[in-house]
PDB file of N, CA and C in Angstrom:
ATOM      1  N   UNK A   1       4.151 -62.339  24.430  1.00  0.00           N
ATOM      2  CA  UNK A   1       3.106 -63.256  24.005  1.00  0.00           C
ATOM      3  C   UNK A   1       3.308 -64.603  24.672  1.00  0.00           C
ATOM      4  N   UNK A   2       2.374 -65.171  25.553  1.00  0.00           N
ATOM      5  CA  UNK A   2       2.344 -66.594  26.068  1.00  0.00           C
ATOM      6  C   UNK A   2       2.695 -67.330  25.186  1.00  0.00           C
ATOM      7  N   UNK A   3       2.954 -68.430  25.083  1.00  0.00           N
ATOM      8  CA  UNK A   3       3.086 -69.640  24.312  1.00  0.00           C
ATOM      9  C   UNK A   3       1.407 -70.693  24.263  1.00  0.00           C
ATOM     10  N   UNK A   4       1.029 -71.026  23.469  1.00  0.00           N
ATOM     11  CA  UNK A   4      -0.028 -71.439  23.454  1.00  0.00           C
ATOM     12  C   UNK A   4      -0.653 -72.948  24.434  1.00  0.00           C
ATOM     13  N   UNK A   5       0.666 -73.519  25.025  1.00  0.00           N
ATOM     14  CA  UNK A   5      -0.101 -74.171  25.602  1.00  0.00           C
ATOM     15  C   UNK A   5      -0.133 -73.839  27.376  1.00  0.00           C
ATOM     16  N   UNK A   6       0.197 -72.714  27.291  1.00  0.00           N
ATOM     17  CA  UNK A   6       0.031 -72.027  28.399  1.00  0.00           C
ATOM     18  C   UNK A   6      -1.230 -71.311  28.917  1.00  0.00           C
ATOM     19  N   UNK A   7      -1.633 -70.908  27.732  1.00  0.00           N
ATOM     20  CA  UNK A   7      -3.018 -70.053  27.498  1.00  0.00           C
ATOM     21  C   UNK A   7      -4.075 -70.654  28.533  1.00  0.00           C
ATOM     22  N   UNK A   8      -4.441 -71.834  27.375  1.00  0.00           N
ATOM     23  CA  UNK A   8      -5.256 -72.680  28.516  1.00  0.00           C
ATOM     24  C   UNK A   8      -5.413 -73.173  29.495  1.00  0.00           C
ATOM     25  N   UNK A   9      -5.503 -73.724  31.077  1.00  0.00           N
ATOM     26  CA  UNK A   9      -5.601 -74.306  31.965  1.00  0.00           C
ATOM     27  C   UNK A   9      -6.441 -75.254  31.936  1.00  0.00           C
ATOM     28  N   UNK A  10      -7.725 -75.360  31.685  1.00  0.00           N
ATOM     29  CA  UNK A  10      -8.273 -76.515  31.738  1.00  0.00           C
ATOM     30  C   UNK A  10      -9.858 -76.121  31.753  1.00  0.00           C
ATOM     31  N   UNK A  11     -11.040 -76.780  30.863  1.00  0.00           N
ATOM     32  CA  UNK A  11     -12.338 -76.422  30.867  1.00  0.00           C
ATOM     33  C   UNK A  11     -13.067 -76.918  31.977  1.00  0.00           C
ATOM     34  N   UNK A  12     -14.029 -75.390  31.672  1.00  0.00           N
ATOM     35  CA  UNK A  12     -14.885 -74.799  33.239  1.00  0.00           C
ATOM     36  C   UNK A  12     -15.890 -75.816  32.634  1.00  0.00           C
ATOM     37  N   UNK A  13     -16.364 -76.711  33.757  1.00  0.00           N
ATOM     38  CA  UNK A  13     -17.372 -77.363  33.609  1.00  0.00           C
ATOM     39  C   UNK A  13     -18.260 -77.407  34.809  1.00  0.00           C
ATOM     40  N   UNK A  14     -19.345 -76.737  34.627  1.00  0.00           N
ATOM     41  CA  UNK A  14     -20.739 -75.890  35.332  1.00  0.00           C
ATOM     42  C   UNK A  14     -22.215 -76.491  34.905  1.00  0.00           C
ATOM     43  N   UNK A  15     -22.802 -76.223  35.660  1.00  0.00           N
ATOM     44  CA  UNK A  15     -24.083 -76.358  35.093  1.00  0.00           C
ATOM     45  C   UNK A  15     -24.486 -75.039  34.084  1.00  0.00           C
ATOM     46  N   UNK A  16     -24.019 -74.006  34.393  1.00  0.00           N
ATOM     47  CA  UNK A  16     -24.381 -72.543  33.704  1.00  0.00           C
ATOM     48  C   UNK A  16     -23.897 -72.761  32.060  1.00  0.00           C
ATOM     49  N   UNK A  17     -22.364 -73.392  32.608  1.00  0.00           N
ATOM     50  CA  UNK A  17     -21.663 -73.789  31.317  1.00  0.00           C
ATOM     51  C   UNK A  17     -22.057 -75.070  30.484  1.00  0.00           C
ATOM     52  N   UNK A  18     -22.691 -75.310  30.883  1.00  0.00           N
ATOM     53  CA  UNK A  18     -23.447 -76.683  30.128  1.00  0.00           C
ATOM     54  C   UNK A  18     -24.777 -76.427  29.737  1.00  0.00           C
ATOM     55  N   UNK A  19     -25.632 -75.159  29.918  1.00  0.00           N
ATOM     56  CA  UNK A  19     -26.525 -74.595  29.242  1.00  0.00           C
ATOM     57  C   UNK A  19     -26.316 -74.488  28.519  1.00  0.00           C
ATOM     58  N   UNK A  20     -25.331 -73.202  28.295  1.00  0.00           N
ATOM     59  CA  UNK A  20     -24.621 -72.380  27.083  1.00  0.00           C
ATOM     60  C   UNK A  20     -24.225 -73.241  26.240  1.00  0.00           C
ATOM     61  N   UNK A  21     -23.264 -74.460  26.532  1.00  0.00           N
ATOM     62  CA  UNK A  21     -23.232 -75.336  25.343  1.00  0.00           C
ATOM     63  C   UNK A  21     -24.459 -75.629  24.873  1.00  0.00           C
ATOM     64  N   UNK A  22     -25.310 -75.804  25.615  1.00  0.00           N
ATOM     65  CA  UNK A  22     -26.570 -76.520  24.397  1.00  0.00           C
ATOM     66  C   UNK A  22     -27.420 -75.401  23.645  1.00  0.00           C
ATOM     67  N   UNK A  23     -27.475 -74.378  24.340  1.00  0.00           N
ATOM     68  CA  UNK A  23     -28.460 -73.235  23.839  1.00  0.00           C
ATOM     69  C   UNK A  23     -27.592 -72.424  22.988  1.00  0.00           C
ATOM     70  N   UNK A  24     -25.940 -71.935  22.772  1.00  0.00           N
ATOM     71  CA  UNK A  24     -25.601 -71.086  22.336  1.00  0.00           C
ATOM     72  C   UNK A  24     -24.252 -71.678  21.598  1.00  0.00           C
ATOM     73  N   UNK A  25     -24.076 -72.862  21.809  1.00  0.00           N
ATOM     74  CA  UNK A  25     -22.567 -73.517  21.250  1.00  0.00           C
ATOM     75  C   UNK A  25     -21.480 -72.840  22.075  1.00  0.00           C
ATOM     76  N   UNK A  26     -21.666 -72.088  23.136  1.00  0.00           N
ATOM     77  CA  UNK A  26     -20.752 -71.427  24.092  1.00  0.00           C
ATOM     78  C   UNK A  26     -19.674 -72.437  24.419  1.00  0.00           C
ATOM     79  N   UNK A  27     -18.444 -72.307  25.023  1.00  0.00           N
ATOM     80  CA  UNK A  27     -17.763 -73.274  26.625  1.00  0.00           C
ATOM     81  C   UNK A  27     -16.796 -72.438  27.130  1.00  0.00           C
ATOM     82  N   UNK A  28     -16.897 -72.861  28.574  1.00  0.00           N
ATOM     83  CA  UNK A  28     -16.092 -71.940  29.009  1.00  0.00           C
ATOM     84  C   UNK A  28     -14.495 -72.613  29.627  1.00  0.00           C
ATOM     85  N   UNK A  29     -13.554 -71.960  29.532  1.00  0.00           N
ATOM     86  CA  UNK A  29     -11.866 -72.056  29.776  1.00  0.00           C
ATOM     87  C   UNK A  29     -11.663 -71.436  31.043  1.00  0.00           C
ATOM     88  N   UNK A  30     -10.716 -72.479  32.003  1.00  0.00           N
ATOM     89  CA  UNK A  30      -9.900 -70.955  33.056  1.00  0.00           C
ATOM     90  C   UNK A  30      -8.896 -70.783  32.343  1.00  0.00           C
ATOM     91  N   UNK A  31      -8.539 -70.014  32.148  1.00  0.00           N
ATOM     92  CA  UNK A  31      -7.295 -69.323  31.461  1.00  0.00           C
ATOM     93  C   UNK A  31      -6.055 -68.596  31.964  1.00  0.00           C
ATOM     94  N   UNK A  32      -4.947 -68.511  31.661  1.00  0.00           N
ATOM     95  CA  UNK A  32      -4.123 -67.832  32.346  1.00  0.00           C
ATOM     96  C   UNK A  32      -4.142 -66.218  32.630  1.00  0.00           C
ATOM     97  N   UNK A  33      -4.440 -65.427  33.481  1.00  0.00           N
ATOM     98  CA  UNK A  33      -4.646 -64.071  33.666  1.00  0.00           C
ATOM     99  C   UNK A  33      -3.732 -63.073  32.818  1.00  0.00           C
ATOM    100  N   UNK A  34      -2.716 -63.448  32.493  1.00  0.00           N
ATOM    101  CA  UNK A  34      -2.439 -62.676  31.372  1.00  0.00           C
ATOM    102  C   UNK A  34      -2.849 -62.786  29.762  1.00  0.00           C
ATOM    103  N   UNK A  35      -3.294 -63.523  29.707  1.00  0.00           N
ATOM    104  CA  UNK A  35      -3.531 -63.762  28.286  1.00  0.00           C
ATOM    105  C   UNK A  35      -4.626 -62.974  27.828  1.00  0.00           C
ATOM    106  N   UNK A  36      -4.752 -62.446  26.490  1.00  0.00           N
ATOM    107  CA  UNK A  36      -6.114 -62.059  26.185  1.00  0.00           C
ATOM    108  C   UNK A  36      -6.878 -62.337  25.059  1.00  0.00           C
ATOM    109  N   UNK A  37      -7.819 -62.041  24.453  1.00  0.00           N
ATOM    110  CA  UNK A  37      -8.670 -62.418  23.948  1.00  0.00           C
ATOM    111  C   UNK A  37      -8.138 -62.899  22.313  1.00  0.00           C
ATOM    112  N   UNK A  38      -7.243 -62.433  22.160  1.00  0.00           N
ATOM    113  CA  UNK A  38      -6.724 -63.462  20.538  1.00  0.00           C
ATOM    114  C   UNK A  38      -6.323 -64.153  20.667  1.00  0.00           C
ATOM    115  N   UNK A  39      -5.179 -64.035  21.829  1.00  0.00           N
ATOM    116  CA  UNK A  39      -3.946 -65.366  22.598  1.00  0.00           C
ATOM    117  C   UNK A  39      -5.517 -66.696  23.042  1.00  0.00           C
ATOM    118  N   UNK A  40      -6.237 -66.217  23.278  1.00  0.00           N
ATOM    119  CA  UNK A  40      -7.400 -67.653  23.637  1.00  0.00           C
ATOM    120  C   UNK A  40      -8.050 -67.920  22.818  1.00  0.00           C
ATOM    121  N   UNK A  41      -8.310 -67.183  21.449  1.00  0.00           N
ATOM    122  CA  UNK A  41      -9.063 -67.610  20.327  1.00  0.00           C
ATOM    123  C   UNK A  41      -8.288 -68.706  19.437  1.00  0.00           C
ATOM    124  N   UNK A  42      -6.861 -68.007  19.626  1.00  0.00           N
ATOM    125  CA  UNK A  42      -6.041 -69.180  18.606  1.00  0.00           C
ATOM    126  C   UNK A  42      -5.632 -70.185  19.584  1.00  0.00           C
ATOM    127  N   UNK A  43      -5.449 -70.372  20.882  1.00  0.00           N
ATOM    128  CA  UNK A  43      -5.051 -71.155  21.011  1.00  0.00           C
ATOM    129  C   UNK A  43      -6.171 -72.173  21.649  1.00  0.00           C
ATOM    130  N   UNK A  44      -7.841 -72.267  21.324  1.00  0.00           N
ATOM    131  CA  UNK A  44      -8.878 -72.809  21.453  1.00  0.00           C
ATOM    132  C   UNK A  44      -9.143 -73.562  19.931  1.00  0.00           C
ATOM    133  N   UNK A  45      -8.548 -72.350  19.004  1.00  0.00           N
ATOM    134  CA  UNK A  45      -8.673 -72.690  17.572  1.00  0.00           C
ATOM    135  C   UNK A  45      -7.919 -74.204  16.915  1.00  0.00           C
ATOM    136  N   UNK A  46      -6.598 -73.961  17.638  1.00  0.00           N
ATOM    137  CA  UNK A  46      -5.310 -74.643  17.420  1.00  0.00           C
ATOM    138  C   UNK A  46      -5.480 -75.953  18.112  1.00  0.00           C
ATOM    139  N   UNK A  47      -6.194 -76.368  19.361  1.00  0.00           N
ATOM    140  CA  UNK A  47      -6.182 -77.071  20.296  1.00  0.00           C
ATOM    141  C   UNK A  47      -7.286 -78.035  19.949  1.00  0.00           C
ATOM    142  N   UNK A  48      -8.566 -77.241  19.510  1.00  0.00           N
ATOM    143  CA  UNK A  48      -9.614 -78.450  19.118  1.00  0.00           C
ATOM    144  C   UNK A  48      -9.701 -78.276  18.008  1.00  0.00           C
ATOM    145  N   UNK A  49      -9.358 -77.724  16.785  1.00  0.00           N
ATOM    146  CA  UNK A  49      -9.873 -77.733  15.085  1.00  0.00           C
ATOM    147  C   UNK A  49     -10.867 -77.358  14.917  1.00  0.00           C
ATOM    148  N   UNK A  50     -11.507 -75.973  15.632  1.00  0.00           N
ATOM    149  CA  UNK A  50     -12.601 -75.406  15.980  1.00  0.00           C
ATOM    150  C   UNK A  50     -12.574 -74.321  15.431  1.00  0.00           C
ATOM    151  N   UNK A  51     -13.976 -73.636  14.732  1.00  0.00           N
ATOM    152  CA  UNK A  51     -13.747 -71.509  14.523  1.00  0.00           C
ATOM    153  C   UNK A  51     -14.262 -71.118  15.516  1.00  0.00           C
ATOM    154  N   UNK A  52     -13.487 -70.051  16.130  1.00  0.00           N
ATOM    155  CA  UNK A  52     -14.200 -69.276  17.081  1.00  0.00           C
ATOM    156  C   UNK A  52     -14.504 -68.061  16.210  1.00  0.00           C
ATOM    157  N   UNK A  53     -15.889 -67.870  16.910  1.00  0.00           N
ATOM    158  CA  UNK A  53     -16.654 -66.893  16.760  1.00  0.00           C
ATOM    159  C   UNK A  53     -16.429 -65.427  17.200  1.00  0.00           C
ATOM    160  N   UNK A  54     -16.689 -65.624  19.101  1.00  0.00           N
ATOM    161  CA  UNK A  54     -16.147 -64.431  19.927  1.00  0.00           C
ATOM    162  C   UNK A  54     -15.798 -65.157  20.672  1.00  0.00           C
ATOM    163  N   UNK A  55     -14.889 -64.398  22.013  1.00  0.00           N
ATOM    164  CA  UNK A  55     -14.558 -64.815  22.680  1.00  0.00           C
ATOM    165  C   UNK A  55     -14.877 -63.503  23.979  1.00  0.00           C
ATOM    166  N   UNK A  56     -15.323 -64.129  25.509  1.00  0.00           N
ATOM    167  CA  UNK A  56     -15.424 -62.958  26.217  1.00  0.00           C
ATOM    168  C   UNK A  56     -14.838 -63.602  27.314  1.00  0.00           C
ATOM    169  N   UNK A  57     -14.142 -62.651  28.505  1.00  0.00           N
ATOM    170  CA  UNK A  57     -13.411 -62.781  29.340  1.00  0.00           C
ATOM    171  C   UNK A  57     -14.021 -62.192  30.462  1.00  0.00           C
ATOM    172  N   UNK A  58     -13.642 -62.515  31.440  1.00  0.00           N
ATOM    173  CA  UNK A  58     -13.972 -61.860  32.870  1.00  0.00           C
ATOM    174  C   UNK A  58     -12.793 -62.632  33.813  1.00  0.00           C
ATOM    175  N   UNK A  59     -12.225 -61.543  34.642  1.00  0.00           N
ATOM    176  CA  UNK A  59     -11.562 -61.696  36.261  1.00  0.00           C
ATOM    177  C   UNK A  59     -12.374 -62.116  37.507  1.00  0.00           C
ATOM    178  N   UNK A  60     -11.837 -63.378  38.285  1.00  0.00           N
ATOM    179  CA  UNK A  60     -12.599 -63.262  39.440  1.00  0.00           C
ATOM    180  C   UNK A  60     -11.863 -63.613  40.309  1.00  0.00           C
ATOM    181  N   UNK A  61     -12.298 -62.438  41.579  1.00  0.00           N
ATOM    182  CA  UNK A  61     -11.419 -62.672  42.721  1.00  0.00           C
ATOM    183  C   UNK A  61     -11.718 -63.878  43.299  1.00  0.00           C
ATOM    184  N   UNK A  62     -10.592 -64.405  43.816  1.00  0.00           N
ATOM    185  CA  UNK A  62     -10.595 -65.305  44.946  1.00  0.00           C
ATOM    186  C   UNK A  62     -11.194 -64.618  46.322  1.00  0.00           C
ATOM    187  N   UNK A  63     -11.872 -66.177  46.762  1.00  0.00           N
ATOM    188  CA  UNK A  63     -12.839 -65.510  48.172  1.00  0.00           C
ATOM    189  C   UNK A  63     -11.738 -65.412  49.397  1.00  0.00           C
ATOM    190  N   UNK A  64     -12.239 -64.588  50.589  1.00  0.00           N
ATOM    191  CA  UNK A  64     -11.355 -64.888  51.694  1.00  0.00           C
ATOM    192  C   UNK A  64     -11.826 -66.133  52.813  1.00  0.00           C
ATOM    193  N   UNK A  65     -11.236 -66.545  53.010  1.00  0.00           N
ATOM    194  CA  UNK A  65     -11.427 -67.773  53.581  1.00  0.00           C
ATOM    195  C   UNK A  65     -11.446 -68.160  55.220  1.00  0.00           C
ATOM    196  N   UNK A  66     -11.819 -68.550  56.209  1.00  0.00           N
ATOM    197  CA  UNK A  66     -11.366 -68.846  57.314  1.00  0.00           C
ATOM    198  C   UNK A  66     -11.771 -69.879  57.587  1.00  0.00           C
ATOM    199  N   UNK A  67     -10.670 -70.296  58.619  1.00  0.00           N
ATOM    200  CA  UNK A  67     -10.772 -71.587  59.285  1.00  0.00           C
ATOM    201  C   UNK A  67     -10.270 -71.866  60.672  1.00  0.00           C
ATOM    202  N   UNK A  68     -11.201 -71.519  61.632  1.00  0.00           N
ATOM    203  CA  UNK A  68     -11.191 -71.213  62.894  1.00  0.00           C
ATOM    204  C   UNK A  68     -10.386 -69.594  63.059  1.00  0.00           C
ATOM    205  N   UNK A  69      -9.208 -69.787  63.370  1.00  0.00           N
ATOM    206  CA  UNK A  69      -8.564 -68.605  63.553  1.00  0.00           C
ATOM    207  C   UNK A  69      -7.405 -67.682  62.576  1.00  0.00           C
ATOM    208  N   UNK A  70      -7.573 -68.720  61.975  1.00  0.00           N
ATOM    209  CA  UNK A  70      -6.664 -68.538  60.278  1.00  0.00           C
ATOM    210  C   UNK A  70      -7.560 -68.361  59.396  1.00  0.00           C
ATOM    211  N   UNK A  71      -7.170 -67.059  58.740  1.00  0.00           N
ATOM    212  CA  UNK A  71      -8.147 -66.758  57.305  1.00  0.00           C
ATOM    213  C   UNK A  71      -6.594 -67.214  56.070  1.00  0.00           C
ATOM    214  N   UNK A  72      -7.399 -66.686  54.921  1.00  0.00           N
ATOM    215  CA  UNK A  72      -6.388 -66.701  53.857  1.00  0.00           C
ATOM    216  C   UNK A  72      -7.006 -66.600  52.392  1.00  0.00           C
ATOM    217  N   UNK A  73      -6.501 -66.866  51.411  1.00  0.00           N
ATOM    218  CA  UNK A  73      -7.299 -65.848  50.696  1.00  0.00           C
ATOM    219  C   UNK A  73      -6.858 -66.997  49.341  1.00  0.00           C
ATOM    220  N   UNK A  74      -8.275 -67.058  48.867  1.00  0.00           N
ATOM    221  CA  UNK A  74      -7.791 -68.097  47.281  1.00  0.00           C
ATOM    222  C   UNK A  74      -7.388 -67.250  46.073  1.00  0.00           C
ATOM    223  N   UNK A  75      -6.837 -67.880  45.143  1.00  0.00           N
ATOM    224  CA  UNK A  75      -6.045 -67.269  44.085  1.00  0.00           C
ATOM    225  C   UNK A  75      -7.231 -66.360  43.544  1.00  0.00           C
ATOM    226  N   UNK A  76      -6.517 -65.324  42.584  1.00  0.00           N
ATOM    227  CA  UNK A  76      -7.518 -64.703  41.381  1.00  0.00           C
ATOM    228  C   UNK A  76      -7.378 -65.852  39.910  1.00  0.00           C
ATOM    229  N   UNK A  77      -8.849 -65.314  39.556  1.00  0.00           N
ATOM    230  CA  UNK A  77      -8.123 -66.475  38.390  1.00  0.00           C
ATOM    231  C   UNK A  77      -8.920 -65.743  37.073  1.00  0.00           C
ATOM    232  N   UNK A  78      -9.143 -66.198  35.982  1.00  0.00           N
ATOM    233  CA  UNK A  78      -9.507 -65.499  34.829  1.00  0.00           C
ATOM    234  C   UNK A  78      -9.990 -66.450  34.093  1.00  0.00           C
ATOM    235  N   UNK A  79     -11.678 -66.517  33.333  1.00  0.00           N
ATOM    236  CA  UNK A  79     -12.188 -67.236  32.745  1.00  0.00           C
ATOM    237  C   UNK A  79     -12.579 -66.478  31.507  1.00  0.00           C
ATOM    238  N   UNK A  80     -13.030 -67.652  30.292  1.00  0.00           N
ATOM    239  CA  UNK A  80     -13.024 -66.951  29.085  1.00  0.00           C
ATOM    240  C   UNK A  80     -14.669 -67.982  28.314  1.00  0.00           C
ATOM    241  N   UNK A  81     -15.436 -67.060  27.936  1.00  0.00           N
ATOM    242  CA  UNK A  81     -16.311 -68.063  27.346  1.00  0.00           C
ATOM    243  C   UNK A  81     -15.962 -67.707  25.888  1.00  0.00           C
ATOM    244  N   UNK A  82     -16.187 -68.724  25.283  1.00  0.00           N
ATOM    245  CA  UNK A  82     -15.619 -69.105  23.957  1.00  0.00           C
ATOM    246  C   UNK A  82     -17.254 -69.370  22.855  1.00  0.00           C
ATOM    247  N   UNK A  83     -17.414 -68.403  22.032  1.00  0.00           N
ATOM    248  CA  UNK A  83     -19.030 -68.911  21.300  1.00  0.00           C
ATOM    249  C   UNK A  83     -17.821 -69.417  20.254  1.00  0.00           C
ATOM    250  N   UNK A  84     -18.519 -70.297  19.457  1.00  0.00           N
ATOM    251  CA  UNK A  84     -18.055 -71.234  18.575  1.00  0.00           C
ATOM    252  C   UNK A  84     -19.136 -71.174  17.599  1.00  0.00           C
ATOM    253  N   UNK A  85     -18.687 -71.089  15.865  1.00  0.00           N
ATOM    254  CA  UNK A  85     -19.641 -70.921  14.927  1.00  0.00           C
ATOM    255  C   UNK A  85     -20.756 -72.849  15.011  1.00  0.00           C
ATOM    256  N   UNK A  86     -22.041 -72.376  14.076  1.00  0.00           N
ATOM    257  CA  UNK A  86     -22.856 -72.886  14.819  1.00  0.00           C
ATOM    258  C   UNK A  86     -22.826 -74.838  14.121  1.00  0.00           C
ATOM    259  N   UNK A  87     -21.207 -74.534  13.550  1.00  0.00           N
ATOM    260  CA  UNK A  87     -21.338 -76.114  12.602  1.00  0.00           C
ATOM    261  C   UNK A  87     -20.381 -76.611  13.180  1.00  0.00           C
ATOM    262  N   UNK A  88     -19.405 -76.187  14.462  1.00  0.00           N
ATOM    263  CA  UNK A  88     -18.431 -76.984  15.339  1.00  0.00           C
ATOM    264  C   UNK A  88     -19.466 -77.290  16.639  1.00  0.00           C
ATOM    265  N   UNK A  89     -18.334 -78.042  17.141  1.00  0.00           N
ATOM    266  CA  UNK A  89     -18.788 -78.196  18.963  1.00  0.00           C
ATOM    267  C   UNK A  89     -17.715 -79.180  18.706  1.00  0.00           C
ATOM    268  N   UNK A  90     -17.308 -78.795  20.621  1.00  0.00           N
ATOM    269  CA  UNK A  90     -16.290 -79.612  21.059  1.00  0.00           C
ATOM    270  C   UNK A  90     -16.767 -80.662  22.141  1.00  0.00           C
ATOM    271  N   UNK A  91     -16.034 -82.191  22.380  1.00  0.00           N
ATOM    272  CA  UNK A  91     -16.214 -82.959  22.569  1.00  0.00           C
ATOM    273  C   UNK A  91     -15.363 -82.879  24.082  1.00  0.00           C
ATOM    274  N   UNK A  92     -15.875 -82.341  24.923  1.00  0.00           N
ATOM    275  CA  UNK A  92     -15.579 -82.322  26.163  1.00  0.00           C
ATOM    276  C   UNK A  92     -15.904 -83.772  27.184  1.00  0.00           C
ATOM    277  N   UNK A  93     -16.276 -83.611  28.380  1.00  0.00           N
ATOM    278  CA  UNK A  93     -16.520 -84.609  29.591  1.00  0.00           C
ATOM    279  C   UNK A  93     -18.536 -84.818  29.528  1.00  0.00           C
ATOM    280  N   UNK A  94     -18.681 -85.116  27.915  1.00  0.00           N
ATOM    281  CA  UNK A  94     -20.183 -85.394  27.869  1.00  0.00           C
ATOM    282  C   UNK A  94     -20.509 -86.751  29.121  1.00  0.00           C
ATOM    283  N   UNK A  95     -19.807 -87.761  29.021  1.00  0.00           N
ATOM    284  CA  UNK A  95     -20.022 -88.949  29.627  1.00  0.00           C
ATOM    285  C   UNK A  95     -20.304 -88.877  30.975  1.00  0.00           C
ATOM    286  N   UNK A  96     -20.115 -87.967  31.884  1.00  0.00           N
ATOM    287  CA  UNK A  96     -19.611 -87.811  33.188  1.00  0.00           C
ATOM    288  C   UNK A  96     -21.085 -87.449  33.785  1.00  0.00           C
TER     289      UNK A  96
END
């Protein structure tokens, strides 16, 4: 089991993901690729004083890359959208 402040990496902030906050109370996390879906509920729970609702996950590869004659290849990484019941919301990078 991760340790919880490992879980998290740091919130996905998108335009897609900034819908979902307004239309669905959604947000989305990159998360550490091992972790799964309880290890990110509690430690979303624990982190903002929030209920989570569901939580859904998806893997995405890193693209391959080139640059002139050198390719190379970006990390995989693992994101998690987080619905949140409909009497929280978290106080993210509104200002920006």
């Amino acid at each position: 089991m991760l340790a919880k402040r490992n879980v998290l990496k740091r919130p996905l902030l998108t335009e897609k993901i900034a819908f979902l906050q307004d239309i669905n109370n959604q947000y989305g996390f990159v998360v550490d690729r091992g972790a799964n879906k309880i290890e990110i509920k509690r430690a979303v729970e624990q982190k903002y004083q929030v209920t989570v609702k569901s939580v859904r996950t998806m893997r995405v590869r890193g693209k391959v890359k080139t640059l002139g004659r050198f390719s190379g290849k970006r990390a995989d990484w693992k994101k998690a959208i987080v619905t949140l019941i409909p009497e929280d919301h978290i106080e993210m990078a509104e200002n920006v």
